[in-house]
N, C-alpha and C. Protein backbone atom coordinates (compact mmCIF):
# COMPACT_ATOMS: atom_id res chain seq x y z
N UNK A 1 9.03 142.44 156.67
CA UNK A 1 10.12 142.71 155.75
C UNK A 1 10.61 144.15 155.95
N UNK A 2 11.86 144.44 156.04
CA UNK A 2 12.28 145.52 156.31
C UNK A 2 12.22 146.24 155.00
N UNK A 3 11.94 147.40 155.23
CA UNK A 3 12.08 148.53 154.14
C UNK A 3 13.53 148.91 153.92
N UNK A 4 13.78 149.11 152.12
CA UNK A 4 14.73 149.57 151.27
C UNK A 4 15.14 151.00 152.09
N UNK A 5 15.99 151.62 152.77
CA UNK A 5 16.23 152.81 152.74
C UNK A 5 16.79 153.33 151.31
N UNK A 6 16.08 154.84 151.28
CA UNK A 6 16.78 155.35 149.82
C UNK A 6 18.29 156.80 150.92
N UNK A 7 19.22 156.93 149.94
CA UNK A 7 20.27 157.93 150.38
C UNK A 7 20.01 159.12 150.35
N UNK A 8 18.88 159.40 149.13
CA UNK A 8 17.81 160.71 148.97
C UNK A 8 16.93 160.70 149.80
N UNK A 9 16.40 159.79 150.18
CA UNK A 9 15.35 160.13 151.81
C UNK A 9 16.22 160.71 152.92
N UNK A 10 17.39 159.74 153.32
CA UNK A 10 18.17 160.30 154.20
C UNK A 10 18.60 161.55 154.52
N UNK A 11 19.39 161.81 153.21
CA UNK A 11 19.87 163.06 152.82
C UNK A 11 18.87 164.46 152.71
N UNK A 12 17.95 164.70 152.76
CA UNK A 12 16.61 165.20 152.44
C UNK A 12 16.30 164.98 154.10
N UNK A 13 16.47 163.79 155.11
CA UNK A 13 16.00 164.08 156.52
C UNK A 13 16.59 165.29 157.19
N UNK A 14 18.42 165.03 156.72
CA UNK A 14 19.28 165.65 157.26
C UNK A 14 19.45 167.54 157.39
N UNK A 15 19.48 167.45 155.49
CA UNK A 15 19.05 168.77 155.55
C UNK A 15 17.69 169.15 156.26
N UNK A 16 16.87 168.47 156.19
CA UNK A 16 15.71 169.23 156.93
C UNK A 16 15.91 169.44 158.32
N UNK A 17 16.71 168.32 159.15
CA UNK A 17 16.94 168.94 160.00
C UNK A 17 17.64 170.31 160.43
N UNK A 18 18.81 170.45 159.42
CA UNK A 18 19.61 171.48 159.30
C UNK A 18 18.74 172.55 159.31
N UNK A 19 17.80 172.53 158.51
CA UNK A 19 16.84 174.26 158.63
C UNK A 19 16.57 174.50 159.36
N UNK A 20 15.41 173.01 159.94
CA UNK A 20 15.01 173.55 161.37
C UNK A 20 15.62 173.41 162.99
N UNK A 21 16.82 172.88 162.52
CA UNK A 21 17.65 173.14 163.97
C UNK A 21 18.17 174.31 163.89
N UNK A 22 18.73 175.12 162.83
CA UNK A 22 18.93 176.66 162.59
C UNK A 22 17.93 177.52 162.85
N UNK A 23 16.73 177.14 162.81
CA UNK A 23 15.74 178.35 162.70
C UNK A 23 15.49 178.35 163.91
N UNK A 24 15.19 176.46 164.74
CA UNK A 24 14.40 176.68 165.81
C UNK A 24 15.27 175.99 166.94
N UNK A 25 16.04 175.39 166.73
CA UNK A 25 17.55 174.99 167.73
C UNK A 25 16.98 173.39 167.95
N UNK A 26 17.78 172.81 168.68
CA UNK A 26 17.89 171.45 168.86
C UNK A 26 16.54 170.68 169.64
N UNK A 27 15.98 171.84 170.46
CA UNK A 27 15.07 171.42 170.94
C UNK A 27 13.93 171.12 170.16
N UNK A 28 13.93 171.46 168.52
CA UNK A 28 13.18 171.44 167.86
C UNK A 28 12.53 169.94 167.82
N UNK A 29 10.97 169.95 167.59
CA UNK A 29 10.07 168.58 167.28
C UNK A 29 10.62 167.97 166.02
N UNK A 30 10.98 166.43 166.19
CA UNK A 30 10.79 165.68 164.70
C UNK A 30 10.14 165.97 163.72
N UNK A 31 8.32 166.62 164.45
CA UNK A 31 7.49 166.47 163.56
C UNK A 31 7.79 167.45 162.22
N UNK A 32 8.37 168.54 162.64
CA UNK A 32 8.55 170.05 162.38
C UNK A 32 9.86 169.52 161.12
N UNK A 33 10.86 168.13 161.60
CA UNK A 33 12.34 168.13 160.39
C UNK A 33 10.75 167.10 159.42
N UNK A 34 10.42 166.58 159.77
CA UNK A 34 9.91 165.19 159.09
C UNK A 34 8.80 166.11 157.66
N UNK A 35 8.11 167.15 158.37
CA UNK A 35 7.34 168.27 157.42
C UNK A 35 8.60 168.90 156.78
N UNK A 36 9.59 169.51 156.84
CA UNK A 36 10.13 169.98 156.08
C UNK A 36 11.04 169.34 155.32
N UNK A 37 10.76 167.97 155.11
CA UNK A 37 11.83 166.86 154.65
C UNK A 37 10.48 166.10 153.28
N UNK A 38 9.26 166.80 153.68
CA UNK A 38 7.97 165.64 153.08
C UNK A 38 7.83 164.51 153.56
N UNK A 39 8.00 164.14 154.42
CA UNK A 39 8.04 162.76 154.86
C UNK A 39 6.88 162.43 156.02
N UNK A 40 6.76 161.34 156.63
CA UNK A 40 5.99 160.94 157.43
C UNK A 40 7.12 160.85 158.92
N UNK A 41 6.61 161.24 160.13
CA UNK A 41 7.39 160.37 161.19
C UNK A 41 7.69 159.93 161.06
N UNK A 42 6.95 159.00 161.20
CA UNK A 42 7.87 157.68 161.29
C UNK A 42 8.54 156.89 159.76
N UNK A 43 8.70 157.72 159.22
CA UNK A 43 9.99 157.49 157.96
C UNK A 43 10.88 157.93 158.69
N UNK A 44 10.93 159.37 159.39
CA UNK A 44 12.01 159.30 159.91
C UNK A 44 12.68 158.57 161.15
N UNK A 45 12.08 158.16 161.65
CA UNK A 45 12.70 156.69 162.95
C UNK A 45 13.08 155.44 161.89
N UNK A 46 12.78 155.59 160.55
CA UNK A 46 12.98 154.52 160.21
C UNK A 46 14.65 154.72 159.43
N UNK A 47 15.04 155.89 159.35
CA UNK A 47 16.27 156.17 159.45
C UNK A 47 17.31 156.39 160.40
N UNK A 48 16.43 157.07 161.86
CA UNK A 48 17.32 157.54 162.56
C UNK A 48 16.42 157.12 164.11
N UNK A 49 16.73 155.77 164.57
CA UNK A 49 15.93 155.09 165.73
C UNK A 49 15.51 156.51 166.07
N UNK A 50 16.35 157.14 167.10
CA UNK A 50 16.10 158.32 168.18
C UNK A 50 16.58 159.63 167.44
N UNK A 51 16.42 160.59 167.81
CA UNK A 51 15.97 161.98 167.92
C UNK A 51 17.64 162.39 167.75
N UNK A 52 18.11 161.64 168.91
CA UNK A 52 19.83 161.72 169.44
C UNK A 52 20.76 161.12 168.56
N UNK A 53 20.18 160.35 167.62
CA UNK A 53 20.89 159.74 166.61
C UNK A 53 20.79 160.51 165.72
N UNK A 54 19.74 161.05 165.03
CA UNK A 54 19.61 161.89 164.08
C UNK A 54 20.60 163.35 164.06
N UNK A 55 20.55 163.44 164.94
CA UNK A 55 22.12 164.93 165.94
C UNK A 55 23.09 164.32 165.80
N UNK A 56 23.23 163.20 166.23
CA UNK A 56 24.75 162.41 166.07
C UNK A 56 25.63 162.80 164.56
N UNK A 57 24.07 162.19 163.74
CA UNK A 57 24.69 161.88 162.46
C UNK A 57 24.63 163.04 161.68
N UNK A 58 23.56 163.90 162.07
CA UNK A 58 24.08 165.14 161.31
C UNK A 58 25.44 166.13 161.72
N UNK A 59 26.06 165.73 163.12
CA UNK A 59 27.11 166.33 163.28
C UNK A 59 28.14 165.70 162.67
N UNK A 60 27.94 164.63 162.66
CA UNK A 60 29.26 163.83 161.34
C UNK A 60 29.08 164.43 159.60
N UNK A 61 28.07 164.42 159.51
CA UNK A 61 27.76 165.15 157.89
C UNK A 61 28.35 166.51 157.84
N UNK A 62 28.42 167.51 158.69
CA UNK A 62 28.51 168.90 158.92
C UNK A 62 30.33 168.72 159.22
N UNK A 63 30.80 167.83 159.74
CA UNK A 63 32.23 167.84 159.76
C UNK A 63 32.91 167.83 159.09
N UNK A 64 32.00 166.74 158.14
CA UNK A 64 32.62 165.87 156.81
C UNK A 64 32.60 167.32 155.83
N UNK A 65 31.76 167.66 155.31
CA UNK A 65 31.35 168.75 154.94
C UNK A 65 32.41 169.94 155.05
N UNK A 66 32.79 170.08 156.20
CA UNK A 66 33.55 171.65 157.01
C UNK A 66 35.05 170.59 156.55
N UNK A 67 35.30 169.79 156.72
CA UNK A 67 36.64 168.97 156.47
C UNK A 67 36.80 169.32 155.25
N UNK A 68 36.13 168.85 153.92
CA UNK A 68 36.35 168.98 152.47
C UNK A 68 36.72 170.32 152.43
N UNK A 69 36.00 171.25 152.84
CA UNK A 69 36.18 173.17 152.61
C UNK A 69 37.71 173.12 153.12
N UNK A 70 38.01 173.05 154.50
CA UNK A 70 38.83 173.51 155.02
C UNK A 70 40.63 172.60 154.46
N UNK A 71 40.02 171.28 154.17
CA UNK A 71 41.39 170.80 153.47
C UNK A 71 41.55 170.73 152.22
N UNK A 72 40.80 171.32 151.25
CA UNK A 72 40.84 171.29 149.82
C UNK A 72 41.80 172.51 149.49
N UNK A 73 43.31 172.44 148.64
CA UNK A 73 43.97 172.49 148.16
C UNK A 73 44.97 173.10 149.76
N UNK A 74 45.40 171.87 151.03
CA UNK A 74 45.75 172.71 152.29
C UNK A 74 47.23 172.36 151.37
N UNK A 75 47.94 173.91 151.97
CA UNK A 75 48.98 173.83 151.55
C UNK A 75 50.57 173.16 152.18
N UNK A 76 50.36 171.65 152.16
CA UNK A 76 51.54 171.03 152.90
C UNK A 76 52.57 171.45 153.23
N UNK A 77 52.94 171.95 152.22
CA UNK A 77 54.59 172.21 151.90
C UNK A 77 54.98 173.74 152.67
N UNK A 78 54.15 174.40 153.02
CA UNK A 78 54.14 176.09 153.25
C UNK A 78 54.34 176.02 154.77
N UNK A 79 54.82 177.19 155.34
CA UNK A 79 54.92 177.47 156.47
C UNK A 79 53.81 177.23 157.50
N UNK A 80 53.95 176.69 158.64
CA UNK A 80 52.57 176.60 160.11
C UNK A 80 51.82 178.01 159.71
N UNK A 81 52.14 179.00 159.44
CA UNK A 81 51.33 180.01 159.82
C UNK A 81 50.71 180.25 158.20
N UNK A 82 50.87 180.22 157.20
CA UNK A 82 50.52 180.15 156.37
C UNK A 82 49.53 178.89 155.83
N UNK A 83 49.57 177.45 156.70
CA UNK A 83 48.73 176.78 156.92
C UNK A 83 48.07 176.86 157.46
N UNK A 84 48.05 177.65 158.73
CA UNK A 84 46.87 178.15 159.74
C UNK A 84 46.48 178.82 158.90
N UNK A 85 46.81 179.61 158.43
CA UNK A 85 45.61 180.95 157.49
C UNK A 85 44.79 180.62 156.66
N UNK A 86 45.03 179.48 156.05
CA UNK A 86 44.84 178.59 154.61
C UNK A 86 43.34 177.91 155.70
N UNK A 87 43.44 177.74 157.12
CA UNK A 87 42.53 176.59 157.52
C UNK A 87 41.57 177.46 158.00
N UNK A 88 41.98 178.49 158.88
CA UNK A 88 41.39 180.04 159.07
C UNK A 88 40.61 180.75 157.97
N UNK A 89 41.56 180.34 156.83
CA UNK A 89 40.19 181.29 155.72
C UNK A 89 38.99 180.29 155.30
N UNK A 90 39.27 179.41 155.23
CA UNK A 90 38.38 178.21 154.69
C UNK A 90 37.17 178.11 155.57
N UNK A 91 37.92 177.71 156.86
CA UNK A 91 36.45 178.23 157.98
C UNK A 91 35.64 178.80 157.75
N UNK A 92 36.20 180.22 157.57
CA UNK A 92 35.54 181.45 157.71
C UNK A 92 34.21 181.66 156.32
N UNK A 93 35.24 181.20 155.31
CA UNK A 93 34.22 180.74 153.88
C UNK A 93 33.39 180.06 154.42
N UNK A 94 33.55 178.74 154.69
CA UNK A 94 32.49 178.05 154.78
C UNK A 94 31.39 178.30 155.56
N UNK A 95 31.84 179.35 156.69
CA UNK A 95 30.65 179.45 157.34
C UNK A 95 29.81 180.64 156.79
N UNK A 96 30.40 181.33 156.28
CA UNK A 96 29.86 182.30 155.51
C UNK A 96 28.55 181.72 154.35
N UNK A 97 29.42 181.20 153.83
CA UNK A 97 28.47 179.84 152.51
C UNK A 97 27.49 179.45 153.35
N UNK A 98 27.69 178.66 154.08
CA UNK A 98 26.80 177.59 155.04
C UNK A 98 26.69 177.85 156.49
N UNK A 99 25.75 179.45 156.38
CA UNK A 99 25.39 179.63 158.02
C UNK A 99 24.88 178.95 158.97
N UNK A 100 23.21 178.18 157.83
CA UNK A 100 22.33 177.18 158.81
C UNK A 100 23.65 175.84 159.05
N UNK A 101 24.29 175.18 158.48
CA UNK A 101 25.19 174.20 158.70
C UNK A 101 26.46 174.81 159.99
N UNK A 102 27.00 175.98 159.92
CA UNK A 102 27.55 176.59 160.94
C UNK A 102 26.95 177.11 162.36
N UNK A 103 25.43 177.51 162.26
CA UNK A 103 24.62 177.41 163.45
C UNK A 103 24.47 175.94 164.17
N UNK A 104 23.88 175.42 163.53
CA UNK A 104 23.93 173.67 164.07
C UNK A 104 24.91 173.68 164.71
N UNK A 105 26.08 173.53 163.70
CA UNK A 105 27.61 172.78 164.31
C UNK A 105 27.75 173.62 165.85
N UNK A 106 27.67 174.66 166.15
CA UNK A 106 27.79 175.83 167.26
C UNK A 106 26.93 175.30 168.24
N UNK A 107 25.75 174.84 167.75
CA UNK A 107 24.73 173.97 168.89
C UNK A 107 25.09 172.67 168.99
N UNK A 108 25.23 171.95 168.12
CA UNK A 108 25.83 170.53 169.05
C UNK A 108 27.13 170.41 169.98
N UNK A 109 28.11 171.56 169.25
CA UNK A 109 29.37 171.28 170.02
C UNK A 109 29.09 171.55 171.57
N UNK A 110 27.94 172.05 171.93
CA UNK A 110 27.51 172.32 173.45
C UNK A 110 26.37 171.36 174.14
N UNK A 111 26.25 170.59 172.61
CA UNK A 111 24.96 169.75 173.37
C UNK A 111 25.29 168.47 173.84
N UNK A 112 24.76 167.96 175.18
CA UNK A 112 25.29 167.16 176.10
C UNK A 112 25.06 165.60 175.15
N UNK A 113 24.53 165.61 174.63
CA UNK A 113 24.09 164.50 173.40
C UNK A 113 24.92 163.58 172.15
N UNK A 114 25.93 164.78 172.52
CA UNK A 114 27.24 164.21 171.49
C UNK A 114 28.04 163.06 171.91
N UNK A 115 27.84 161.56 171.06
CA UNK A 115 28.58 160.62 171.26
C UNK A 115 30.15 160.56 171.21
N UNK A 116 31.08 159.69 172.18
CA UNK A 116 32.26 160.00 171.65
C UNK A 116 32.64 159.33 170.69
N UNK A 117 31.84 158.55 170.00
CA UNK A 117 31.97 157.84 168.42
C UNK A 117 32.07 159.07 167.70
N UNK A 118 30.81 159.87 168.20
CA UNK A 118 30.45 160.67 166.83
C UNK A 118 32.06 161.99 166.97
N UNK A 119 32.12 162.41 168.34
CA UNK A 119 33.43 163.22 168.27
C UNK A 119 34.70 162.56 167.66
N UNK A 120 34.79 161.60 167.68
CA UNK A 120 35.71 160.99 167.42
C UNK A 120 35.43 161.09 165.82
N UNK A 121 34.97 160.49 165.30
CA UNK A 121 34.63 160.64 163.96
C UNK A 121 34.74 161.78 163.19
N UNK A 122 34.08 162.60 164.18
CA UNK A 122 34.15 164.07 163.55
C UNK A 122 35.28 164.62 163.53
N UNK A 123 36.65 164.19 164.61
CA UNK A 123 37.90 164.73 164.41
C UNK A 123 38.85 164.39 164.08
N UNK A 124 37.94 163.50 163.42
CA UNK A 124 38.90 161.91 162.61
C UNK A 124 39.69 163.22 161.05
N UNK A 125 38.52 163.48 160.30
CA UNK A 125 39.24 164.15 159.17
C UNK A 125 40.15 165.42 159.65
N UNK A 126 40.28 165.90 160.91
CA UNK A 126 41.00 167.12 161.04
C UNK A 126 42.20 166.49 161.79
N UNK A 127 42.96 165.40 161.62
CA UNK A 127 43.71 164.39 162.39
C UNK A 127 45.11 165.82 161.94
N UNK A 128 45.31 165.94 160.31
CA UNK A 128 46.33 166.21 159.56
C UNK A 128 46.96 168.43 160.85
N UNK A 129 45.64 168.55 160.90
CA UNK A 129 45.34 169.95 161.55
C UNK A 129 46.01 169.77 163.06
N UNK A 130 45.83 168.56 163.62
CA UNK A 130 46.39 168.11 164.56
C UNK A 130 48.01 168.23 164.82
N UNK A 131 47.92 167.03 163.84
CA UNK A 131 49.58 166.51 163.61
C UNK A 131 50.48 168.33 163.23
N UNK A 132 49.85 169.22 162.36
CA UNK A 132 50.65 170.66 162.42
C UNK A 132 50.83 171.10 163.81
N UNK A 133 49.62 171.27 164.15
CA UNK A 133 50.24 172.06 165.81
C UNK A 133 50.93 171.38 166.85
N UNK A 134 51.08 170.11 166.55
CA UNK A 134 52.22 168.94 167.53
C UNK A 134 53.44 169.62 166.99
N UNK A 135 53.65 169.24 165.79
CA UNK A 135 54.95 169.78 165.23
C UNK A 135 55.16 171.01 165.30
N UNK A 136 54.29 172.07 165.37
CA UNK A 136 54.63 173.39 165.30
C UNK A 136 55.14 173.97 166.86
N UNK A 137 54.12 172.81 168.08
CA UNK A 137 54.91 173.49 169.25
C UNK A 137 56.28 172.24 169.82
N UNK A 138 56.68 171.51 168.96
CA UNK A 138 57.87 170.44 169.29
C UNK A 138 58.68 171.39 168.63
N UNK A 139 58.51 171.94 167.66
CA UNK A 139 59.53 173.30 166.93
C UNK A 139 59.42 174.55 167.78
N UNK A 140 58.93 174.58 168.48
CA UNK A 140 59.24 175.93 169.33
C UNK A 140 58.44 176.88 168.17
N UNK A 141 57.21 177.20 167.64
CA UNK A 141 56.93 177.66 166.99
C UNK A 141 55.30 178.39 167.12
N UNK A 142 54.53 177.74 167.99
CA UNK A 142 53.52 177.98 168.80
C UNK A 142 53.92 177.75 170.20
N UNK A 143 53.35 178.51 170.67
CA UNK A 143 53.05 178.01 172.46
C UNK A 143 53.09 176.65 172.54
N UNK A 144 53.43 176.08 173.82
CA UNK A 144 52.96 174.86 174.56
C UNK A 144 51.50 174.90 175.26
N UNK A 145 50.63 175.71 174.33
CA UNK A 145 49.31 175.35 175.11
C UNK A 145 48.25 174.18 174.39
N UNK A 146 47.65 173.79 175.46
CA UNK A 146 46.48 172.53 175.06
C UNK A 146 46.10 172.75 173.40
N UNK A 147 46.16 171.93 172.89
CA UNK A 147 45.59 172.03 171.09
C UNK A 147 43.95 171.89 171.51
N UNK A 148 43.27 171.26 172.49
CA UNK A 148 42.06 171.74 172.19
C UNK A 148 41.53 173.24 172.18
N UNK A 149 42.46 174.08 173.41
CA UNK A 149 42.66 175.50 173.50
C UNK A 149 42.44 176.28 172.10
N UNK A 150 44.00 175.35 171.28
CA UNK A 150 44.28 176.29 170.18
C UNK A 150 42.63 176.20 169.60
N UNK A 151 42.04 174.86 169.36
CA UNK A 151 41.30 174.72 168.15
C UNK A 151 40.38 175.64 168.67
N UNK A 152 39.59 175.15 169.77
CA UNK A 152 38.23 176.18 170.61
C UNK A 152 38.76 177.90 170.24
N UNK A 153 39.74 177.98 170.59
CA UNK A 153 40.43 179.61 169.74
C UNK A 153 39.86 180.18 168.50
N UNK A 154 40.25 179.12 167.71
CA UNK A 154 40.11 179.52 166.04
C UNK A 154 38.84 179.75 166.37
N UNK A 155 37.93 178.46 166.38
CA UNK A 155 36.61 178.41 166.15
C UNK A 155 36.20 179.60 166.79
N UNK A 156 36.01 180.01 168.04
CA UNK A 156 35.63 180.85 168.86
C UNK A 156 35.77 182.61 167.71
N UNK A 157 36.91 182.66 167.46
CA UNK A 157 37.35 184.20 166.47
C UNK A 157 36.88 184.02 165.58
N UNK A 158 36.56 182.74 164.82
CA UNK A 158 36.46 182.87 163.32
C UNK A 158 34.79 182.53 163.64
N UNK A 159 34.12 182.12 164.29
CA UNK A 159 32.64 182.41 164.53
C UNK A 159 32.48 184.13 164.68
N UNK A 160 32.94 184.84 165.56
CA UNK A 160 32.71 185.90 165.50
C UNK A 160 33.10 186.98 164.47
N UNK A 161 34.11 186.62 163.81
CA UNK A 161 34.34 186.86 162.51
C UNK A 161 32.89 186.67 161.79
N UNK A 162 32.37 185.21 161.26
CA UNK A 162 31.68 185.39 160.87
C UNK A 162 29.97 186.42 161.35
N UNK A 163 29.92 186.51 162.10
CA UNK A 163 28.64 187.18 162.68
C UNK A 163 29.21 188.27 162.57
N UNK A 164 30.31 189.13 162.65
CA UNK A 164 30.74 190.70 161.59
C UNK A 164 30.14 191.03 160.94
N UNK A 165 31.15 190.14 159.71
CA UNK A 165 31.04 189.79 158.48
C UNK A 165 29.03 190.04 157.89
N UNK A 166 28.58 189.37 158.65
CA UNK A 166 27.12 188.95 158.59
C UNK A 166 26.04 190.46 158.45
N UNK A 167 27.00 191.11 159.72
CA UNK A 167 26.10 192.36 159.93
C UNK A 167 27.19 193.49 159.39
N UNK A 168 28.49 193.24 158.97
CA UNK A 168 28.99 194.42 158.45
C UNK A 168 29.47 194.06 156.86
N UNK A 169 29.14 193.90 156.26
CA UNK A 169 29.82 192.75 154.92
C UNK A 169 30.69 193.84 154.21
N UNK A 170 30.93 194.88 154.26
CA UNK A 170 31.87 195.73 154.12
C UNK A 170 32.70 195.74 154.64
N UNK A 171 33.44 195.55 155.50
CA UNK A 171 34.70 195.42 156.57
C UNK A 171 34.76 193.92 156.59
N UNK A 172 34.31 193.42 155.79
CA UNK A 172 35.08 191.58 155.70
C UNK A 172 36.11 191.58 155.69
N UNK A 173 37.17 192.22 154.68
CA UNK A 173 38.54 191.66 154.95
C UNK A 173 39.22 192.32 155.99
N UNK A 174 38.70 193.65 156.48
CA UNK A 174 39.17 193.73 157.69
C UNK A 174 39.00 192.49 159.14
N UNK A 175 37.67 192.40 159.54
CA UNK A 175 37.34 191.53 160.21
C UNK A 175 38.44 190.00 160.09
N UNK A 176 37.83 189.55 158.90
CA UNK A 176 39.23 188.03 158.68
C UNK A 176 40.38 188.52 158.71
N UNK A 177 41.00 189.60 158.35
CA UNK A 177 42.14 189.90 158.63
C UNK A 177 42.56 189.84 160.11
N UNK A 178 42.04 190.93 160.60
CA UNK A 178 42.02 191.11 162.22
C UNK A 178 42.30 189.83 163.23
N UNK A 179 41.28 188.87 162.66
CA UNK A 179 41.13 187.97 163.35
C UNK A 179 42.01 186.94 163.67
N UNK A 180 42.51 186.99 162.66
CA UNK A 180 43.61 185.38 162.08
C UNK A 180 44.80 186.45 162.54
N UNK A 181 45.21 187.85 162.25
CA UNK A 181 45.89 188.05 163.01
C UNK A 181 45.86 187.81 164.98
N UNK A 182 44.66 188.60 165.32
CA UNK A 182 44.54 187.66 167.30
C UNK A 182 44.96 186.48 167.22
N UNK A 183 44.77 185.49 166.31
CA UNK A 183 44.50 184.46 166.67
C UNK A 183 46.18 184.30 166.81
N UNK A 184 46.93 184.47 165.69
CA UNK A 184 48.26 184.10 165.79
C UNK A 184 49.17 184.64 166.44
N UNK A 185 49.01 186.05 166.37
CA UNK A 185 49.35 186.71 167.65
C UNK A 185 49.21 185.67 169.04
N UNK A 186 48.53 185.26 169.52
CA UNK A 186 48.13 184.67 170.67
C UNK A 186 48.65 183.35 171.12
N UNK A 187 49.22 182.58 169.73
CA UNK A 187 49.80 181.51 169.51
C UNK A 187 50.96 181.10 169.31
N UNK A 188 51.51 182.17 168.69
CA UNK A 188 52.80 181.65 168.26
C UNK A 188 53.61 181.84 169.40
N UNK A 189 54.81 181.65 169.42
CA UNK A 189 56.38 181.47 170.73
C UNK A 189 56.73 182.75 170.41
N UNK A 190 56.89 183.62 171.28
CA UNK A 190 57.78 185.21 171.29
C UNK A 190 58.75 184.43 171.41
N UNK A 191 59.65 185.09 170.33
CA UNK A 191 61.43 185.11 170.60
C UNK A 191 62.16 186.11 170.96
């Protein structure tokens, strides 16, 4: 008879992984999320078959997660660049808030392990982030360069933003300032 999964076991695997893929990176042992979750091993295979699944699905949680921050109150109606800033600051919050969840995300996006279900999924909620920079360079309003470019951009400044921030927490609004300025600087169409 198969066992009841509970959403609190799950949820409780996940974060545990989150600590210890932050503390100790991806290469980290099951045994090491399964102890910091209370659990037994093999509770956790009984959520997450493989090792690679368990990464999968915590990179969908961490999206989902970074999605809510970054589109909660996005401002439709307002100018591309004033929506970039709006998605730019939110980032930057969130990773600030949620470093161990922002370390992870920084390690899977490089780890060869990532399904294209799970990418797909994961860039399922940033579809709307998309659809702006189509329209913004069909308006002559950003560059005509690759949108994965643009996005790897943000992320890339607003990670180092955050690790500033981290070690200078006094010059924060300089730093986010600075940054989101490069960034748009770098993007938009000279007229």
């Amino acid at each position: 008879m198969a066992r009841i999964k509970s959403q609190d076991k799950r949820n409780a695997i996940l974060d545990a992984a989150t600590q210890v893929f932050a503390e100790r990176g991806l290469s980290a042992a099951t045994s090491a999320i399964s102890a910091a979750a209370g659990i037994a091993e093999g509770t956790l295979f009984t959520y997450f078959t493989t090792k690679d699944q368990l990464v999968n699905a915590l990179y969908r949680e961490i999206k989902l997660e970074l999605a809510d921050a970054m589109m909660s109150g996005f401002p439709r109606k307002n100018s591309v660049r004033s929506r970039l800033q709006h998605i730019w600051d939110q980032y930057v919050e969130w990773g600030l808030k949620n470093p161990m969840q922002q370390g992870v995300l920084q390690q899977v996006l490089v780890w060869n392990g990532l399904t294209q279900e799970s990418k797909k999924a994961g860039s399922a909620p940033f579809v709307e982030i998309e659809r702006m920079i189509e329209e913004a360079q069909r308006q002559h309003i950003v560059q005509d360069l690759p949108r994965p470019f643009i996005q790897m951009t943000l992320v890339a400044l607003a990670d180092t933003v955050m690790e500033l921030v981290r070690q200078d927490p006094k010059r924060a609004e300089i730093y986010r300032t600075a940054g989101f300025e490069m960034l748009w600087g770098g993007i938009q169409r000279k007229r």
